[in-house]
N, C-alpha and C. Protein backbone atom coordinates (compact mmCIF):
# COMPACT_ATOMS: atom_id res chain seq x y z
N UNK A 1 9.63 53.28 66.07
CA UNK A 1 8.53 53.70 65.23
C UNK A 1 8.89 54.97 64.46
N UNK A 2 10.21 56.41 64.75
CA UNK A 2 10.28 57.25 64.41
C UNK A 2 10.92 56.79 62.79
N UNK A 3 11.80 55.83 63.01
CA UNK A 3 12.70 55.72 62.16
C UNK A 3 12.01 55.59 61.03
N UNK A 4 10.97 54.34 61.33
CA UNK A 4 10.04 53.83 60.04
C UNK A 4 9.95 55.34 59.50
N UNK A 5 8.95 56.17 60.24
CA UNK A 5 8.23 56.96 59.95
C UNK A 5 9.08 58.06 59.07
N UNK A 6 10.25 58.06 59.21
CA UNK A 6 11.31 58.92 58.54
C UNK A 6 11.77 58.48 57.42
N UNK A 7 11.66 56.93 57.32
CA UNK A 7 11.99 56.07 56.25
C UNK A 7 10.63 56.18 54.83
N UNK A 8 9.51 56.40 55.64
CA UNK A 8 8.49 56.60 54.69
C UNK A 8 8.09 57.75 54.65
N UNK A 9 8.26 59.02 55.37
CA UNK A 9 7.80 60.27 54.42
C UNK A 9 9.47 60.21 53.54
N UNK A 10 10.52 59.88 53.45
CA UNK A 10 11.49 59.89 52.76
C UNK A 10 11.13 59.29 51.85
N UNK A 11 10.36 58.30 51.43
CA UNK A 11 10.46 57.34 50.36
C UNK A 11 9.06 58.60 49.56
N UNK A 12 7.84 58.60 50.47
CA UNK A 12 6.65 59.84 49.50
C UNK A 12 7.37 60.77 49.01
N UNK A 13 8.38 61.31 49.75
CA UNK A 13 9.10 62.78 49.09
C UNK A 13 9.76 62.34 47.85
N UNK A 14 10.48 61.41 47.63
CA UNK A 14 10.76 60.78 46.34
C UNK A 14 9.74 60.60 45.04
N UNK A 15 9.01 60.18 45.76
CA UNK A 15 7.49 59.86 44.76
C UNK A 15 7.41 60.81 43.95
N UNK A 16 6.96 61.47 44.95
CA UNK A 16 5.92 62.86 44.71
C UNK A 16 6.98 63.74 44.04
N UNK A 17 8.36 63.73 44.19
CA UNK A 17 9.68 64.67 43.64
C UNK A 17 9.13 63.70 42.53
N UNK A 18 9.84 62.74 42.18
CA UNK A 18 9.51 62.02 40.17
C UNK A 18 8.17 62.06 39.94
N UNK A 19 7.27 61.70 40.36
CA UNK A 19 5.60 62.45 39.71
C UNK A 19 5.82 63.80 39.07
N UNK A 20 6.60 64.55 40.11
CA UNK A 20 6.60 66.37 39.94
C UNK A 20 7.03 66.77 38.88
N UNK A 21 8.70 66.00 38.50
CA UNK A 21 9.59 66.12 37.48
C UNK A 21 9.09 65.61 35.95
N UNK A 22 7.96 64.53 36.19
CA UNK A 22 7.66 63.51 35.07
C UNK A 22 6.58 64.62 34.61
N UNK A 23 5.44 65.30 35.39
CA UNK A 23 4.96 65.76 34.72
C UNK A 23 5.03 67.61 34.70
N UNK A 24 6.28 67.71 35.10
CA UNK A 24 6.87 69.02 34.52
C UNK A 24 7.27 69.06 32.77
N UNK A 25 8.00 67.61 32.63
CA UNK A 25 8.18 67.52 31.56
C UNK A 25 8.20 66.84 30.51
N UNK A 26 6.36 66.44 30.88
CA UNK A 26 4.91 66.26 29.89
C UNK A 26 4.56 67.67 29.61
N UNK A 27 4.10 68.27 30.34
CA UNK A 27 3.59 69.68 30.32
C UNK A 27 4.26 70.55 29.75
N UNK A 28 5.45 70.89 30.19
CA UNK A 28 5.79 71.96 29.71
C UNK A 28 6.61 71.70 28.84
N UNK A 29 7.81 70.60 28.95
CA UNK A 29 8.74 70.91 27.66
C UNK A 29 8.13 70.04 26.56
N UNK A 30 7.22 69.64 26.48
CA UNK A 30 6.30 68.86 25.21
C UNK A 30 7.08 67.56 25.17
N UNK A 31 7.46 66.70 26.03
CA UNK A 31 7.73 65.26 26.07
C UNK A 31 6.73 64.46 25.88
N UNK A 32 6.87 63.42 25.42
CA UNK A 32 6.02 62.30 25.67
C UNK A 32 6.19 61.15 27.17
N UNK A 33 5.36 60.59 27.03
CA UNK A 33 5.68 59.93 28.85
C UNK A 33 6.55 58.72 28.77
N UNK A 34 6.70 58.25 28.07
CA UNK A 34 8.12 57.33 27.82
C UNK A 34 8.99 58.40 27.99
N UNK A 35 9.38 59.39 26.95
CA UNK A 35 10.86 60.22 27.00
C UNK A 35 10.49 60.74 28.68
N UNK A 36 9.96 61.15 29.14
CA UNK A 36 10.02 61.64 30.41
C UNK A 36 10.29 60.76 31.22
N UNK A 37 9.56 59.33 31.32
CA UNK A 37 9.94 58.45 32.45
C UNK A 37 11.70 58.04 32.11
N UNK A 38 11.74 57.51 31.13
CA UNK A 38 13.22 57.30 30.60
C UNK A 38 14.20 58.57 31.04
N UNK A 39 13.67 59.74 31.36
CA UNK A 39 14.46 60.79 31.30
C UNK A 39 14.92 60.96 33.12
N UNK A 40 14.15 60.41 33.58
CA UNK A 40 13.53 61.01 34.76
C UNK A 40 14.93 60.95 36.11
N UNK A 41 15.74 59.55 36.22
CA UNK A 41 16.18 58.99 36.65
C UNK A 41 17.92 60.09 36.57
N UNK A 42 17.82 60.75 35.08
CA UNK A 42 19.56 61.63 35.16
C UNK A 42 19.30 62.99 35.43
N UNK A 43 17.45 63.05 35.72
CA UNK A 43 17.15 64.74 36.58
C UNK A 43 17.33 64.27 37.77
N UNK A 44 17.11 63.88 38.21
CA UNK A 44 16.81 63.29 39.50
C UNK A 44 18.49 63.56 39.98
N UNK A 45 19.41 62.57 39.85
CA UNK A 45 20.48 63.06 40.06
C UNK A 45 21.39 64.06 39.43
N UNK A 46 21.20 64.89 38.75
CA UNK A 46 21.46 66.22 38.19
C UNK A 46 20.95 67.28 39.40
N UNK A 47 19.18 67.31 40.06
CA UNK A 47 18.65 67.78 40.80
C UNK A 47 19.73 67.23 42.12
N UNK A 48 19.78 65.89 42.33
CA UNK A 48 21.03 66.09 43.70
C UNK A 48 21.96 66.85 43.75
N UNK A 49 23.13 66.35 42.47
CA UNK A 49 24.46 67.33 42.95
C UNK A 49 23.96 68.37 42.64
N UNK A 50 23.16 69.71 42.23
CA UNK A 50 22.87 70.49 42.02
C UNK A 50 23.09 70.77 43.38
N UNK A 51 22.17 70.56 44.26
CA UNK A 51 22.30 70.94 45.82
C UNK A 51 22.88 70.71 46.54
N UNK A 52 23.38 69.52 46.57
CA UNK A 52 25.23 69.56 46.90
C UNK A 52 26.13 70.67 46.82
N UNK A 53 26.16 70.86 45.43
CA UNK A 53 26.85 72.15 45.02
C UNK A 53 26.32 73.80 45.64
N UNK A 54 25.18 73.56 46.02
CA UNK A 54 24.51 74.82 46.34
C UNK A 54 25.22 74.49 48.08
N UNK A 55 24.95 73.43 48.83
CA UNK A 55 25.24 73.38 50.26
C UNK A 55 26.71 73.41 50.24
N UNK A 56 27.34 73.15 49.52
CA UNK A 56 28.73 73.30 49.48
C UNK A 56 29.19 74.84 49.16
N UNK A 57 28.64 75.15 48.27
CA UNK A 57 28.81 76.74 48.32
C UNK A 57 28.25 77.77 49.61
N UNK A 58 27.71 77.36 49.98
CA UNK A 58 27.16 77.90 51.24
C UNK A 58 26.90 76.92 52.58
N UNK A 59 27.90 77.27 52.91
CA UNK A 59 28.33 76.10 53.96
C UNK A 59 27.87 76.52 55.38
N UNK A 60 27.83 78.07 55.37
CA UNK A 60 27.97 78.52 56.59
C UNK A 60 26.24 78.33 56.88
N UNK A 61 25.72 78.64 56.09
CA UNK A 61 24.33 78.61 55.87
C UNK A 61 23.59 77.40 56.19
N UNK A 62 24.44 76.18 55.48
CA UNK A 62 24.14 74.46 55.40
C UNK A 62 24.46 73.87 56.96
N UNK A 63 25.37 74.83 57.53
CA UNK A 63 25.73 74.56 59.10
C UNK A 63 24.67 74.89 59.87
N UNK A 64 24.10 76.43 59.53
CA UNK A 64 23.51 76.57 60.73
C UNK A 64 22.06 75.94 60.50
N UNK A 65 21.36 75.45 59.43
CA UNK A 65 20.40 74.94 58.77
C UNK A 65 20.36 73.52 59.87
N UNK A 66 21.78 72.60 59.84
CA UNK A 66 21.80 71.61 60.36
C UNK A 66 21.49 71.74 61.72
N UNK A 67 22.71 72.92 61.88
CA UNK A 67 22.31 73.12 63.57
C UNK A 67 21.43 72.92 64.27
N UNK A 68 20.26 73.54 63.67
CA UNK A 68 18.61 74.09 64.08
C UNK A 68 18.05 72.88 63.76
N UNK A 69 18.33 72.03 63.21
CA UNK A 69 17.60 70.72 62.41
C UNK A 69 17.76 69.83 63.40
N UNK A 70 19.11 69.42 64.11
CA UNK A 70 19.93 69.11 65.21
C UNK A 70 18.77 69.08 66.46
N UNK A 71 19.10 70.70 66.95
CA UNK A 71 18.87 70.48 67.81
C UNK A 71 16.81 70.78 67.93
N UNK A 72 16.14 70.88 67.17
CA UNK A 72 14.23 70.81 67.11
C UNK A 72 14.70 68.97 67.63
N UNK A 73 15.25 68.08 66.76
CA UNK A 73 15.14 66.91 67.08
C UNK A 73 15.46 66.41 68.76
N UNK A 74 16.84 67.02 69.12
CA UNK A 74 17.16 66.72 69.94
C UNK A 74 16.03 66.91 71.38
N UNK A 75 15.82 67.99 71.32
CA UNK A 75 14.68 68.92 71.93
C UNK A 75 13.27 67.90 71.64
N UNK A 76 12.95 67.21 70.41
CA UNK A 76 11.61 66.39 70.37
C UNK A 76 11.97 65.20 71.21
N UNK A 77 12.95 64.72 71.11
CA UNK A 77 13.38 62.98 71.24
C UNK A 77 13.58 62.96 72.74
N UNK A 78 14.84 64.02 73.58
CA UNK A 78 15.33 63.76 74.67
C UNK A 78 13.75 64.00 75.87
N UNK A 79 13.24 64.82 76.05
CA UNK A 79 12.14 64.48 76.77
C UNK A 79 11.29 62.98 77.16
N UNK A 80 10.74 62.23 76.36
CA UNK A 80 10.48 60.65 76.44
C UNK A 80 11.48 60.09 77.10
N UNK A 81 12.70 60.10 76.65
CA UNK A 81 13.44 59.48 77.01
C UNK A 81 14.01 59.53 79.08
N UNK A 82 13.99 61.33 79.00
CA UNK A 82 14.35 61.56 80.36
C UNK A 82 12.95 60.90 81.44
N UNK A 83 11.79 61.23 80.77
CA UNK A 83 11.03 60.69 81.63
C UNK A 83 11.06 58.95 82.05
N UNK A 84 11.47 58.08 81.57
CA UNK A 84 11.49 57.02 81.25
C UNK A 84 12.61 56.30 82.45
């Protein structure tokens, strides 16, 4: 059931990221909503490697980020399990 559940706030965070982007730029850079939806898809991955490039530049940072990410999970999951 976790997985689903990781599979679908992953898929809303997407959403809600191209909603965000589409009407950043309706609003502000004076697009129309065709040029924005049409547009939307080479921010989107422009916005990835962007942060790629940022976690790659700061690696030590992107480590210990994981670390802590690591182990909150490990720490949520292994309990159920030991009782079991």
């Amino acid at each position: 059931m976790s997985k689903m559940k990781f599979v679908f706030t992953s898929l809303v965070a997407v959403v809600g990221f191209m909603f965000a982007m589409i009407g950043v730029d309706v609003l502000v850079h004076d697009e129309t909503l065709a040029e924005a939806w049409k547009g939307y898809p080479h921010q989107f991955i422009r916005s990835l490697s962007s942060l790629f490039a940022l976690a790659w530049q700061y690696k030590f940072v992107t480590f210990i980020f994981c670390a802590i990410a690591m182990a909150v999970l490990y720490v949520r999951v292994v309990p159920p399990i030991k009782n079991q």
